[in-house]
Protein backbone atom coordinates (compact mmCIF):
# COMPACT_ATOMS: atom_id res chain seq x y z
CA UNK A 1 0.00 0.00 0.00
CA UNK A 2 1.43 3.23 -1.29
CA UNK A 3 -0.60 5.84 -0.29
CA UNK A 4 -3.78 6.19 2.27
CA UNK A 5 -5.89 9.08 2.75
CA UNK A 6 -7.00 10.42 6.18
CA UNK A 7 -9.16 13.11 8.19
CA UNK A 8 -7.92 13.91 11.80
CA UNK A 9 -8.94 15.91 14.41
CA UNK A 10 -6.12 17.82 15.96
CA UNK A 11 -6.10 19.32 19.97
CA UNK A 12 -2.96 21.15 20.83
CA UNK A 13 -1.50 21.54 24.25
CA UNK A 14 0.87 23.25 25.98
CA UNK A 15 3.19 20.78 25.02
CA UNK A 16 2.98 21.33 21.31
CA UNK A 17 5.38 22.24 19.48
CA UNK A 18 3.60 25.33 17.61
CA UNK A 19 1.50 26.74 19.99
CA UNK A 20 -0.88 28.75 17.84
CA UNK A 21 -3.68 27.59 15.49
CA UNK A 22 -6.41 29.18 13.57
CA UNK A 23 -8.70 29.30 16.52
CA UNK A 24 -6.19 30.63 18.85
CA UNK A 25 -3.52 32.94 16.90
CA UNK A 26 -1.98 33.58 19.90
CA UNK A 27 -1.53 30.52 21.35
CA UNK A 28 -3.27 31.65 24.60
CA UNK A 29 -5.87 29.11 25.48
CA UNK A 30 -2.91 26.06 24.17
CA UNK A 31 -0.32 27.44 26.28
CA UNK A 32 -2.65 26.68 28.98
CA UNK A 33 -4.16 23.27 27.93
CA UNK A 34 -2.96 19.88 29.60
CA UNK A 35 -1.92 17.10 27.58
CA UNK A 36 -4.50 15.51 29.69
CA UNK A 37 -7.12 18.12 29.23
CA UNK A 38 -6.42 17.59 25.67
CA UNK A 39 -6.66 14.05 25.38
CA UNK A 40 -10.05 13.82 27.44
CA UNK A 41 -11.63 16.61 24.81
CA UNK A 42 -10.33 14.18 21.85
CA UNK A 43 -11.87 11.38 23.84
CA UNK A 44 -15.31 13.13 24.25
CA UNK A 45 -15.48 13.82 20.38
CA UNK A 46 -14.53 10.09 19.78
CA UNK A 47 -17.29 8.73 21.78
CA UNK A 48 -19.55 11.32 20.02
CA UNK A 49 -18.71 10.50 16.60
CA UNK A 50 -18.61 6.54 17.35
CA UNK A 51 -21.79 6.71 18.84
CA UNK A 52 -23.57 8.24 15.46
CA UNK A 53 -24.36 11.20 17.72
CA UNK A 54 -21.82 13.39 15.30
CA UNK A 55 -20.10 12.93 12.44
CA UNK A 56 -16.58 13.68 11.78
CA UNK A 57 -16.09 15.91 9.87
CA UNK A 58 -18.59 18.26 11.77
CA UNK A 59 -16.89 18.19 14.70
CA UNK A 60 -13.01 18.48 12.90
CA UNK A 61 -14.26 22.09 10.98
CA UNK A 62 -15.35 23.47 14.66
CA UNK A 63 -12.85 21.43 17.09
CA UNK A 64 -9.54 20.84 14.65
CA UNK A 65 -6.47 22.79 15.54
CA UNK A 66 -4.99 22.11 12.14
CA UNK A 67 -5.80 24.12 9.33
CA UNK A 68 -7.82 20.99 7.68
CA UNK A 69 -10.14 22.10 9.50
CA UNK A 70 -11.53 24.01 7.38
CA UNK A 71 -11.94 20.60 5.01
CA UNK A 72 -13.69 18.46 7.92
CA UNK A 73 -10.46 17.57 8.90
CA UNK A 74 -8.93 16.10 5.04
CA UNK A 75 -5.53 16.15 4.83
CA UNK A 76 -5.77 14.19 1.29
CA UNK A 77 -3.62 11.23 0.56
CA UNK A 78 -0.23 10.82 1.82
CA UNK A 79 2.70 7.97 1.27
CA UNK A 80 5.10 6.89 4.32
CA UNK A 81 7.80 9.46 5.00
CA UNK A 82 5.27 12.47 4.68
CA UNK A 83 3.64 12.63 8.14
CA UNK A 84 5.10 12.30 11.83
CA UNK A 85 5.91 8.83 12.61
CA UNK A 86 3.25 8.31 14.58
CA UNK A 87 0.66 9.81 13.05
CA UNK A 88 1.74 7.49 10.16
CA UNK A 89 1.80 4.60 11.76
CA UNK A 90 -1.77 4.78 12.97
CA UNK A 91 -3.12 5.72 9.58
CA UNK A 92 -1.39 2.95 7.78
CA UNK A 93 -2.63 0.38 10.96
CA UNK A 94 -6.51 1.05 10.41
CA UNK A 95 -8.79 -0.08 7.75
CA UNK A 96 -10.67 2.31 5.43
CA UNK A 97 -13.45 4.17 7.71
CA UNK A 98 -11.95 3.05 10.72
CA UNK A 99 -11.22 5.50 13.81
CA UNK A 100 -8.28 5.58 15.56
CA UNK A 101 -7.72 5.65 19.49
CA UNK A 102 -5.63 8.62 20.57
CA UNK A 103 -2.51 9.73 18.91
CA UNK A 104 0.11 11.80 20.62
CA UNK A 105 2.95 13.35 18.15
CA UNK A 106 4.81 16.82 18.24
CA UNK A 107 1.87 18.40 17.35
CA UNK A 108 -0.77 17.20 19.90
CA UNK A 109 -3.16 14.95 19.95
CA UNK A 110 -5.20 13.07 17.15
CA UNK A 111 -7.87 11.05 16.71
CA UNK A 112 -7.41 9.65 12.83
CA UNK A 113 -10.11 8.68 10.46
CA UNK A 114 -8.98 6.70 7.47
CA UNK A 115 -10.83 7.60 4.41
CA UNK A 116 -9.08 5.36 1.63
């Protein structure tokens, strides 16, 4: 498999490495987010979207700190080698329309929807 394609759902924290998004310029309310408070908001959307109470890419355009948010999330398709480690080995791991469990890289935290 060459190439997958994925939507994710990005929550920074103060442990980021870039600590400014499109919803906070600033980096104000990251600076002051917990890894943990992080990863329980992630966990709250994945329970809402698994549940069929939301749908993904709702909830990436309003919750994403990455700018794919403003595509639900998309980030389009993507070979080994592009993305952090991490992040690439979940994608790769999970079948098409699958949902990852948390993912913690440089960036934050993730929760990864494989799309193709």
């Amino acid at each position: 498999m060459a190439e997958v394609r994925a939507s994710h759902i990005l929550i920074k924290h103060e442990g980021s490495r870039r600590k400014a998004s499109w919803k906070d310029p600033d980096g104000r309310v990251i600076s002051s987010t917990t890894r943990e408070a992080a990863a329980a908001r992630l966990q709250s959307l994945r329970e809402d979207i698994v549940s069929g109470r939301a749908k993904f890419a709702d909830l990436a355009s309003v919750h994403s700190d990455c700018s794919s948010a403003k595509r639900g999330g998309d980030l389009g398709k993507f070979g080994r080698g592009q993305m952090q480690k991490p992040f690439e080995d979940a994608t790769f791991a999970l079948g098409v329309g699958e949902i990852s469990g948390l993912v913690d890289t440089d960036s934050g935290v993730h929760i990864i929807l494989r799309t193709a």
